[in-house]
Protein backbone atom coordinates (compact mmCIF):
# COMPACT_ATOMS: atom_id res chain seq x y z
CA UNK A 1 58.61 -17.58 -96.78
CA UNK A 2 60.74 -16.28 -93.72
CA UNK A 3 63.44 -14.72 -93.93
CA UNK A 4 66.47 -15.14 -91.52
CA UNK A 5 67.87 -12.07 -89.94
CA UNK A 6 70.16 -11.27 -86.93
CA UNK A 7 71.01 -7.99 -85.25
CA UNK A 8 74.04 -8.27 -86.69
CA UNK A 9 72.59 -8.50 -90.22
CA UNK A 10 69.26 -7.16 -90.72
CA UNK A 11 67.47 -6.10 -93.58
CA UNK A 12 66.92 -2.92 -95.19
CA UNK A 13 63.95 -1.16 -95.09
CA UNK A 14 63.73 -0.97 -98.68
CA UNK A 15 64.24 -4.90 -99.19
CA UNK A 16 61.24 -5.39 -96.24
CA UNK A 17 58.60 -3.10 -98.24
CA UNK A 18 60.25 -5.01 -101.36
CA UNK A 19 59.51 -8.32 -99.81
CA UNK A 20 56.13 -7.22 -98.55
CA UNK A 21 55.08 -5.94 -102.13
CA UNK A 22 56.25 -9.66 -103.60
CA UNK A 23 54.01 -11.42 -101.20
CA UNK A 24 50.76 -9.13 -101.44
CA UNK A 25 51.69 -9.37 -105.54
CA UNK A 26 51.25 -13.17 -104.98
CA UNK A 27 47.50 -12.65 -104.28
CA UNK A 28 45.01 -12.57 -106.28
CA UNK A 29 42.07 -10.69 -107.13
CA UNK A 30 39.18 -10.69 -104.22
CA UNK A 31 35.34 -10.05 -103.74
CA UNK A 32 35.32 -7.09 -101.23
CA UNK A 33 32.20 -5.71 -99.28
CA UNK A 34 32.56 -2.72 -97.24
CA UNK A 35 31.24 0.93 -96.68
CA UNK A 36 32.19 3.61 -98.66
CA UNK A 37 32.98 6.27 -96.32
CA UNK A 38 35.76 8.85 -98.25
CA UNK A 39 35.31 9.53 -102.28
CA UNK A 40 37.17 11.91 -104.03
CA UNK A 41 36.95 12.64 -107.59
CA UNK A 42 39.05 15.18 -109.05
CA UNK A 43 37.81 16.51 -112.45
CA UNK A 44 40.31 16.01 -115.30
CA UNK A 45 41.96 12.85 -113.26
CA UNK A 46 41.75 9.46 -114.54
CA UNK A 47 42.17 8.03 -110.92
CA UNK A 48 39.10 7.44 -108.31
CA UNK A 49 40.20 7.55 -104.91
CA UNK A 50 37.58 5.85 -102.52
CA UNK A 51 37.75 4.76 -98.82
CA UNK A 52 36.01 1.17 -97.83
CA UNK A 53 35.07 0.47 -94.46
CA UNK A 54 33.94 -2.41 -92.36
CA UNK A 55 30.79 -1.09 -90.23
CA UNK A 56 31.28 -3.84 -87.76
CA UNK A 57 34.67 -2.89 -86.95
CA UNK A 58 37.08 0.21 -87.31
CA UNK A 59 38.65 -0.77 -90.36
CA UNK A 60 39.29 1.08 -93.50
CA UNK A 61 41.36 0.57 -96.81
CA UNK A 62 42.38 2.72 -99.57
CA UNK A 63 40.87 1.98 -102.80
CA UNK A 64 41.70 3.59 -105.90
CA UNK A 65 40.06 2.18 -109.56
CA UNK A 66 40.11 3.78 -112.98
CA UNK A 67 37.45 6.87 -113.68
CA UNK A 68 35.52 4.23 -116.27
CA UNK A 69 35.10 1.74 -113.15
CA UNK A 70 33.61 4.12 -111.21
CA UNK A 71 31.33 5.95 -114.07
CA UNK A 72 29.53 3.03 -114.66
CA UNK A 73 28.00 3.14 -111.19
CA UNK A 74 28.71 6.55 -110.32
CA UNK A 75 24.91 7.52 -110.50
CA UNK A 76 23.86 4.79 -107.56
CA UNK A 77 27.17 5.07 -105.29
CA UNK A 78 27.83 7.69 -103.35
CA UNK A 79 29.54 8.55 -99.56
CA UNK A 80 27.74 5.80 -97.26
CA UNK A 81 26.90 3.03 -99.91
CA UNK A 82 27.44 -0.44 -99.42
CA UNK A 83 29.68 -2.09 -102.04
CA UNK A 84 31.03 -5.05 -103.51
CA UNK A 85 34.32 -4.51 -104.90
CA UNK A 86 36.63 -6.66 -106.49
CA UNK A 87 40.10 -5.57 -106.54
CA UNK A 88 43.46 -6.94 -106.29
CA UNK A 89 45.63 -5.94 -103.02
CA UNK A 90 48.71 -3.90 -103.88
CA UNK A 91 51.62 -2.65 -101.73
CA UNK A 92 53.08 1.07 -102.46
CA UNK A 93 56.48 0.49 -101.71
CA UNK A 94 58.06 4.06 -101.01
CA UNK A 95 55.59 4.94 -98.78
CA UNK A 96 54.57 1.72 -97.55
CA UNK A 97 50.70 1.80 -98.02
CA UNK A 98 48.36 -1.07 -98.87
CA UNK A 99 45.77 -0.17 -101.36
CA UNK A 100 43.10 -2.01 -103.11
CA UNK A 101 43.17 -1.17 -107.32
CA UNK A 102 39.55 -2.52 -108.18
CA UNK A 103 38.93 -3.71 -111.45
CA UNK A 104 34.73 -3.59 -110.56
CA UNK A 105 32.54 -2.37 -108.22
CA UNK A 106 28.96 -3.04 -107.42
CA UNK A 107 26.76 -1.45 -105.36
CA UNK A 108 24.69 -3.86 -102.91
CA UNK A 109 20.89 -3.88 -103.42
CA UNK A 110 18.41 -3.67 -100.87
CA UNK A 111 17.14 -7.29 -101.77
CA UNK A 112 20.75 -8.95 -101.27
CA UNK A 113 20.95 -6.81 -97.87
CA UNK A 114 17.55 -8.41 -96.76
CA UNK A 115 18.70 -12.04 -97.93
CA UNK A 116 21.82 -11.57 -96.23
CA UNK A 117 20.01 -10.24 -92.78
CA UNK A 118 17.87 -13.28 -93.15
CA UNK A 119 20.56 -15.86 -93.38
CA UNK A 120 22.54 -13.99 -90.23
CA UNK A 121 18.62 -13.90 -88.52
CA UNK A 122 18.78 -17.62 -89.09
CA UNK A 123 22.44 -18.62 -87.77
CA UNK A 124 21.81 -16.31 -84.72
CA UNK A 125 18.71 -17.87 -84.14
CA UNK A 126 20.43 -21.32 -84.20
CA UNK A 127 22.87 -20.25 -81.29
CA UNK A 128 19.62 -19.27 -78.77
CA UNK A 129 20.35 -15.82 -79.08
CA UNK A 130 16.37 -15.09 -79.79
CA UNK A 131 15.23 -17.58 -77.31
CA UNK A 132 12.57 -16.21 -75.16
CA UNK A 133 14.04 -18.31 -72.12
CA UNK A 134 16.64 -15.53 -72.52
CA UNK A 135 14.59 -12.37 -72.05
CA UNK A 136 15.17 -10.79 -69.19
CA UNK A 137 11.97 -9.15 -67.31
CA UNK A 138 11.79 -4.96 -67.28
CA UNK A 139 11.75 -3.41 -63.62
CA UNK A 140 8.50 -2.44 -62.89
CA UNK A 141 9.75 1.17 -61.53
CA UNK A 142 13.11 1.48 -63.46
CA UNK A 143 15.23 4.97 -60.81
CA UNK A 144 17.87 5.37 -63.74
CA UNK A 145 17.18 4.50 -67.40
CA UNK A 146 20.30 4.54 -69.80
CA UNK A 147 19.03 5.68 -73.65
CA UNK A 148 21.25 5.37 -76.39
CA UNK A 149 20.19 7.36 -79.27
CA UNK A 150 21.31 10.06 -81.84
CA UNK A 151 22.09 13.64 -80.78
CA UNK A 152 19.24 16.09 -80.17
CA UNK A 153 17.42 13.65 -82.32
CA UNK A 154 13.09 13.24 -82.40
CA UNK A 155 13.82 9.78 -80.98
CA UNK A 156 15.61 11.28 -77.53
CA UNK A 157 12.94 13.92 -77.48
CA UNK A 158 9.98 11.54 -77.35
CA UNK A 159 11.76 9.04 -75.02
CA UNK A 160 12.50 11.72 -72.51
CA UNK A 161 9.21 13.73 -73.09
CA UNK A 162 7.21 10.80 -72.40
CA UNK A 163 9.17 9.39 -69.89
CA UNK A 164 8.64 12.06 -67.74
CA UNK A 165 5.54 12.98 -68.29
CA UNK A 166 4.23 9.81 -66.94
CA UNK A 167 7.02 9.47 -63.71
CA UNK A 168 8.19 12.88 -63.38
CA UNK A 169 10.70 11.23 -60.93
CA UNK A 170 12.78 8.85 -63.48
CA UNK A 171 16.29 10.01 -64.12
CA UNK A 172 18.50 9.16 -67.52
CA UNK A 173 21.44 8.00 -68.37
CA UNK A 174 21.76 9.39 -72.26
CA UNK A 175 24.53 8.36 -74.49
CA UNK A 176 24.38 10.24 -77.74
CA UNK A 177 26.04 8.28 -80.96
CA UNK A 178 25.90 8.07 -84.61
CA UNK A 179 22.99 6.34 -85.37
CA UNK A 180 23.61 5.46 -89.29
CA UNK A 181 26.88 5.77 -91.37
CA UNK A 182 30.09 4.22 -90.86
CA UNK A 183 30.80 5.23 -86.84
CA UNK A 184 27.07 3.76 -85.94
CA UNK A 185 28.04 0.41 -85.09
CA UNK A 186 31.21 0.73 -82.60
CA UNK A 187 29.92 4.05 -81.12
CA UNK A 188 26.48 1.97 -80.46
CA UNK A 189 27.88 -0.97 -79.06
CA UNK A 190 30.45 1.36 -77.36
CA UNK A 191 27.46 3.30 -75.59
CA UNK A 192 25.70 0.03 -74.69
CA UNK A 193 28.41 -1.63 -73.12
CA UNK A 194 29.40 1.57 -70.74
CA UNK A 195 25.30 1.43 -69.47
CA UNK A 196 25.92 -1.83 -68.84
CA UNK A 197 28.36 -1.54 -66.78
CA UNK A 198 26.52 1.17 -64.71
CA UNK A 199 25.50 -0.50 -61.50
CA UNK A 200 22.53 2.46 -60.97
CA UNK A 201 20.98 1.61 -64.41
CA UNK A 202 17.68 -0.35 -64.53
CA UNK A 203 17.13 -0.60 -68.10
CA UNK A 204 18.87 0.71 -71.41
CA UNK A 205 16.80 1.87 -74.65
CA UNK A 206 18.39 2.34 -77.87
CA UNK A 207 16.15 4.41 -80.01
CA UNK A 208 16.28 5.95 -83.68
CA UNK A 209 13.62 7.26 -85.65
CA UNK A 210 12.63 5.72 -88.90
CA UNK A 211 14.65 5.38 -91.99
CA UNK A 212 15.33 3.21 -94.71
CA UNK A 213 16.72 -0.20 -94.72
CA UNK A 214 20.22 1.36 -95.33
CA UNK A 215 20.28 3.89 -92.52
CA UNK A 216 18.80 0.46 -90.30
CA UNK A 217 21.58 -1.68 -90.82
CA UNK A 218 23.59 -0.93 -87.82
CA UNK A 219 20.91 -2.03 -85.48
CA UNK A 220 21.24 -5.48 -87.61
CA UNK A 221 24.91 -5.89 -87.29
CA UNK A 222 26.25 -8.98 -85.71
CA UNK A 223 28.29 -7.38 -83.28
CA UNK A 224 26.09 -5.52 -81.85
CA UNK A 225 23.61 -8.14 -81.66
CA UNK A 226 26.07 -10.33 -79.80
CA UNK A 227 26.60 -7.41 -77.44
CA UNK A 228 23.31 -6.67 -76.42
CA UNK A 229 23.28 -10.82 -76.22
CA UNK A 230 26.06 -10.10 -73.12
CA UNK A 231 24.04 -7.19 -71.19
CA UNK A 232 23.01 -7.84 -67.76
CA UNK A 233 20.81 -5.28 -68.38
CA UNK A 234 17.35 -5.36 -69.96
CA UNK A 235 17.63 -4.17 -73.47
CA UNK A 236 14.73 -2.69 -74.88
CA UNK A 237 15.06 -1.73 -78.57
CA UNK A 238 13.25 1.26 -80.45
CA UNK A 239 13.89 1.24 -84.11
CA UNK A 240 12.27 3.27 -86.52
CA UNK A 241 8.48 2.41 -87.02
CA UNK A 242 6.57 -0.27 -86.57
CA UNK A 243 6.69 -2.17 -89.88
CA UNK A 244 10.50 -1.66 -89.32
CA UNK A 245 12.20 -5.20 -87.86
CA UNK A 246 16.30 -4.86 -87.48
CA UNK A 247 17.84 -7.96 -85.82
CA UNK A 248 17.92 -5.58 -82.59
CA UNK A 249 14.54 -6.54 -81.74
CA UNK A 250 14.80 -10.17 -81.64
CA UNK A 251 17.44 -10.17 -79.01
CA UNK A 252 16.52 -7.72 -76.94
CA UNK A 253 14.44 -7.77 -73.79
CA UNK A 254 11.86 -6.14 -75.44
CA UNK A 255 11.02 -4.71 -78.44
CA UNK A 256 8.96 -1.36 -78.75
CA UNK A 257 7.29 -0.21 -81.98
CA UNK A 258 8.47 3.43 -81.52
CA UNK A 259 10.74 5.71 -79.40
CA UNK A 260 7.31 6.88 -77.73
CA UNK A 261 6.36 3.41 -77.02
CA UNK A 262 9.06 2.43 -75.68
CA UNK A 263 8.46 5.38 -73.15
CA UNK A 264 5.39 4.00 -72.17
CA UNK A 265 6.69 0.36 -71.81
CA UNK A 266 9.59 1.10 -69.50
CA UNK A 267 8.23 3.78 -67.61
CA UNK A 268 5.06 3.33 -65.45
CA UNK A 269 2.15 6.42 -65.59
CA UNK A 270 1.80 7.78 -62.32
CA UNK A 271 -2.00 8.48 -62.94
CA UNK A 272 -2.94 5.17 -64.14
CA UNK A 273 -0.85 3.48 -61.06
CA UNK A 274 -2.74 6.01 -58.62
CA UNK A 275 -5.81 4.66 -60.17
CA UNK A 276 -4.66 1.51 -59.92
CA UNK A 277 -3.65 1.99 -56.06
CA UNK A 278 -6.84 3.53 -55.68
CA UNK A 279 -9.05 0.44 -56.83
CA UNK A 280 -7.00 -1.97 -55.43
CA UNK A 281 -7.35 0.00 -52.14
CA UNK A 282 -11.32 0.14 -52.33
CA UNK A 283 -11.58 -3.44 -53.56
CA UNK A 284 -9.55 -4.28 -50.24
CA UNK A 285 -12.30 -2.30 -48.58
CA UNK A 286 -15.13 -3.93 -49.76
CA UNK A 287 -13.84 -7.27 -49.40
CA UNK A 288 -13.03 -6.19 -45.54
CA UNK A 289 -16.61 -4.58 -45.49
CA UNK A 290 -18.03 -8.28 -46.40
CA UNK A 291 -15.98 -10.31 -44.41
CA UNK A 292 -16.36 -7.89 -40.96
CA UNK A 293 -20.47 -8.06 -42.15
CA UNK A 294 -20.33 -11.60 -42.76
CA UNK A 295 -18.64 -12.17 -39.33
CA UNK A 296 -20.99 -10.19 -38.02
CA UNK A 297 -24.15 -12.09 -39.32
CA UNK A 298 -22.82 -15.69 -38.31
CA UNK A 299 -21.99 -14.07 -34.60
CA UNK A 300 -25.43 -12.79 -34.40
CA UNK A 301 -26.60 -16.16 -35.45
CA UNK A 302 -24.32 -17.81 -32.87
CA UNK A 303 -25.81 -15.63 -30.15
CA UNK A 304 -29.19 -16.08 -31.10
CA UNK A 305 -28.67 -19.68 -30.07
CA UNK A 306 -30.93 -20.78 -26.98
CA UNK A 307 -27.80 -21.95 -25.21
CA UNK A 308 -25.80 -18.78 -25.43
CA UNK A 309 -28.74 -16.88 -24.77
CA UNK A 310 -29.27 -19.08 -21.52
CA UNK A 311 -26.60 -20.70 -20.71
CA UNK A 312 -27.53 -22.18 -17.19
CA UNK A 313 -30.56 -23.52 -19.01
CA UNK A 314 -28.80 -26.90 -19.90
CA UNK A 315 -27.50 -27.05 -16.35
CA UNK A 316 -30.25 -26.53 -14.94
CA UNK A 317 -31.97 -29.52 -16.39
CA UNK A 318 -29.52 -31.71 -16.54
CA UNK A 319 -29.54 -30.10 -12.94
CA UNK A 320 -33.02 -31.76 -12.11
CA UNK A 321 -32.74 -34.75 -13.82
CA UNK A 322 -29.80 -35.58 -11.24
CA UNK A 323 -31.75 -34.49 -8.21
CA UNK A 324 -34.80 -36.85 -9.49
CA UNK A 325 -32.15 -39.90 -10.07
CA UNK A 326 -30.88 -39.05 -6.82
CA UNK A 327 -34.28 -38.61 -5.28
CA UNK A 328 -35.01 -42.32 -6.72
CA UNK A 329 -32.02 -44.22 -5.93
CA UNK A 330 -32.61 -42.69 -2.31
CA UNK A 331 -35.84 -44.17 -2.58
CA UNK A 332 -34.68 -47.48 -3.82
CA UNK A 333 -32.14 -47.85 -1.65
CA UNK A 334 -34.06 -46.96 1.59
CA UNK A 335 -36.76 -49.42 0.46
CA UNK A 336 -34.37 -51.88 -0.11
CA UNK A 337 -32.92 -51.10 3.55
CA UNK A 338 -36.78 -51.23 4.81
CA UNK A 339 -36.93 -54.64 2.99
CA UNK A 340 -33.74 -56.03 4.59
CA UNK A 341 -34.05 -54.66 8.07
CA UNK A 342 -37.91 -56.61 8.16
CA UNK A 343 -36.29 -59.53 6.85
CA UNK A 344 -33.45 -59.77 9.34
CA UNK A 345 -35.97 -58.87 12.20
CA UNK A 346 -37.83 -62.10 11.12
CA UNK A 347 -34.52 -64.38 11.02
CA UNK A 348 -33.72 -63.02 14.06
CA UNK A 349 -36.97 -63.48 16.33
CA UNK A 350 -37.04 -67.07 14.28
CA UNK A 351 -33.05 -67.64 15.60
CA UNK A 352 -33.67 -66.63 19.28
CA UNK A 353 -37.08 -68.71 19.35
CA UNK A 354 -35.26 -71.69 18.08
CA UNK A 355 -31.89 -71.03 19.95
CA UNK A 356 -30.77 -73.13 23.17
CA UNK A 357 -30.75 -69.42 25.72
CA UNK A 358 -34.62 -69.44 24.92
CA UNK A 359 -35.07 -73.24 25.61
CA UNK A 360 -32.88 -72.94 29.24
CA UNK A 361 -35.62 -69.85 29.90
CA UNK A 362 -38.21 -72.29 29.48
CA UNK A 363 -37.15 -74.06 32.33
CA UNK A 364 -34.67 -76.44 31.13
CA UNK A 365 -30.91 -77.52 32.13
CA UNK A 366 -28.42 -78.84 30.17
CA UNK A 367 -25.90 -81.54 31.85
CA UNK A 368 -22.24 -81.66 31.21
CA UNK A 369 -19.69 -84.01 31.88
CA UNK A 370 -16.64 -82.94 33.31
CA UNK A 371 -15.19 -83.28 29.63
CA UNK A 372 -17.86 -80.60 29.08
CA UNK A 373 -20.15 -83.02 26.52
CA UNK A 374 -23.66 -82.60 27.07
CA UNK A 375 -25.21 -85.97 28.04
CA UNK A 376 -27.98 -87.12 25.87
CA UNK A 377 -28.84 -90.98 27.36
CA UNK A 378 -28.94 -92.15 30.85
CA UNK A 379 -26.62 -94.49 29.79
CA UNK A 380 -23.30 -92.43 29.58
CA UNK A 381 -23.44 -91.48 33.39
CA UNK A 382 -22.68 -93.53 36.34
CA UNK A 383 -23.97 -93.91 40.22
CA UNK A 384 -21.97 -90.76 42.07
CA UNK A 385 -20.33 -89.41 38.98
CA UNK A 386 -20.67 -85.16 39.02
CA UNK A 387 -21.82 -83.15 36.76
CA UNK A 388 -22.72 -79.52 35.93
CA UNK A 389 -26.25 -78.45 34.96
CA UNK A 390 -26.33 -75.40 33.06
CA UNK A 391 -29.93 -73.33 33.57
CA UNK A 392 -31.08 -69.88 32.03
CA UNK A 393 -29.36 -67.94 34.78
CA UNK A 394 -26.01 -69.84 35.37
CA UNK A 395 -24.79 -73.44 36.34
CA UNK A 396 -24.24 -75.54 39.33
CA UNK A 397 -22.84 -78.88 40.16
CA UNK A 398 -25.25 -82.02 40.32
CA UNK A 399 -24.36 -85.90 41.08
CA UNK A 400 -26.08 -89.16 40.17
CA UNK A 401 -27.63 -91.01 42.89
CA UNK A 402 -28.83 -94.44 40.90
């Protein structure tokens, strides 16, 4: 309930804590799963003191239980276990400190981890996060590769090792973190986010040797699953060995069966892409080779042709067979000329025999009237009346006697 207060009347700090104790009092007894990351157990004392952490983020609690809760699993719990506690929440009141007093603890078994691994697998899966639509395709020549892995560890040894051996020229980007225990999870996702946000980096690899299921649980944890979910950056993950499958390798980019192989996935050998150059160049050369030869055999075909080899040949009888049509129709025609020229002679000698000039050179006259008609009967002139006579040579005037 709240509780009014002014400036002018506040409350106490001993009636706050007071308050605060009444509330947490109010609530009951809880099922609590954490890490155990302190434990102290003083011989002679009847009180366990134990610190429980949440791997996922950085929060701890005080937990303190009787020596006969903790016996009874003292022989499988130790600095690092997983636990399920339950406890009640109570509030120290002079010093103002929350503790847990737990009434029962129970260490978490390697089968419940891998049920409860499958059920997150499952509700990730559900939200895409595992979708290969997702993936994100690896450079093929990564220039700066960020690796997050433990410090000096076998796993940064091999990545680097191998790395350079096959492109002496990559550089690295190396972000050394806890890789198992309490601090593995926010220093992980800590690392991973700063690569991220490293313009220069092509790639990040998170890498860690092999282990058991316990010391892989960070690379399972939701948060930084959903992290690595956020990069812009391929994520390539390297966990353990290959029969070992944290939730890390279903969202990343792509998922390497050892810190070695990872090496070899991200990092391209400079022999075998020499060799490769080197085919591909001598493939290009044969396939130039062919085509230039190829070329070469169809022009030599081409010019073996009759008319490239004589051109003028084609023109040359097309050449005569126009002089031989021409010599013809010359022919033709000038026969046909012949032909007409004899024919109009003939009309001609047949039009002058027949024509009235010829007749008037036989000796005859033609009579006109003045009117100029020819007379034709005896009848149509009269006693005195003149006329012209037209002869071969001319005309003259004549008159009718009778």
């Amino acid at each position: 309930m709240a509780v009014n207060t002014t400036p002018e009347a506040p409350l106490p700090v001993g009636e706050v804590s007071r308050l605060i104790g009444g509330w947490i009092d109010r609530l009951g007894a809880v099922w609590v799963e954490g890490q155990i990351t302190q434990l102290s157990r003083r011989p002679g004392a009847g009180v366990v003191f134990l610190t429980l952490r949440d791997p996922s983020y950085d929060i701890s609690v005080s937990v303190t239980c009787y020596r006969q809760v903790f016996d009874a699993v003292a022989d499988v719990v130790s600095e690092g276990a997983r636990v399920v506690v339950l406890a009640k929440p109570e509030w120290y009141a002079p010093r103002g400190q929350l503790s847990l007093r737990a009434a029962e603890i129970r260490p978490v078994g390697v089968g419940e981890l891998l049920a409860r691994l499958e059920q997150l697998k499952k509700a990730l899966a559900r939200e895409g996060l595992f979708a290969p639509e997702r993936k994100k395709p690896l450079p093929f020549l990564p220039q700066l590769v960020g690796l997050v892995c433990g410090r000096a560890s076998a796993a940064e040894r091999d990545v680097l090792e191998n790395a350079r051996h096959r492109w002496p020229a990559v550089r690295f980007e190396v972000r050394n973190v806890a890789v198992q225990g309490v601090h593995a999870v926010p220093q992980v996702v800590q690392a991973v986010k700063e690569l991220d946000a490293v313009d220069d980096v092509d790639v990040i690899i998170v890498a860690r040797g092999g282990g058991s299921v316990e010391d892989l649980l960070p690379f399972s944890d939701e948060q930084l699953i959903r992290t690595v979910a956020q990069c812009r950056t391929p994520v390539v993950s390297a966990i353990g060995h290959e029969p070992d499958n944290p939730l890390l390798d279903h969202v990343a980019d792509l998922r390497a069966s050892t810190p070695t192989d990872a090496a070899k996935k991200v990092v391209p050998d400079v022999g075998e892409e020499y060799e490769r150059v080197r085919l591909l160049r001598d493939r290009a050369r044969r396939c130039v080779a062919a085509l230039v030869d190829r070329e070469e055999r169809g022009l030599a075909h081409a010019l073996a042709r009759p008319s490239i080899q004589d051109p003028q040949r084609m023109i040359d009888v097309r050449a005569d067979q126009v002089a031989d049509l021409l010599d013809r129709a010359r022919r033709c025609l000038r026969h046909q000329l012949d032909r007409a020229d004899s024919e109009l002679s003939h009309t001609h000698a047949r039009v002058v025999a027949l024509s009235p000039a010829a007749t008037l050179k036989r000796g005859y006259a033609v009579l006109q009237k003045a009117d100029g008609h020819a007379v034709r009967d005896p009848g149509e002139v009269a006693a005195g009346e003149a006329l012209r006579a037209r002869v071969s040579e001319g005309e003259f005037s004549v008159r009718v006697d009778t």
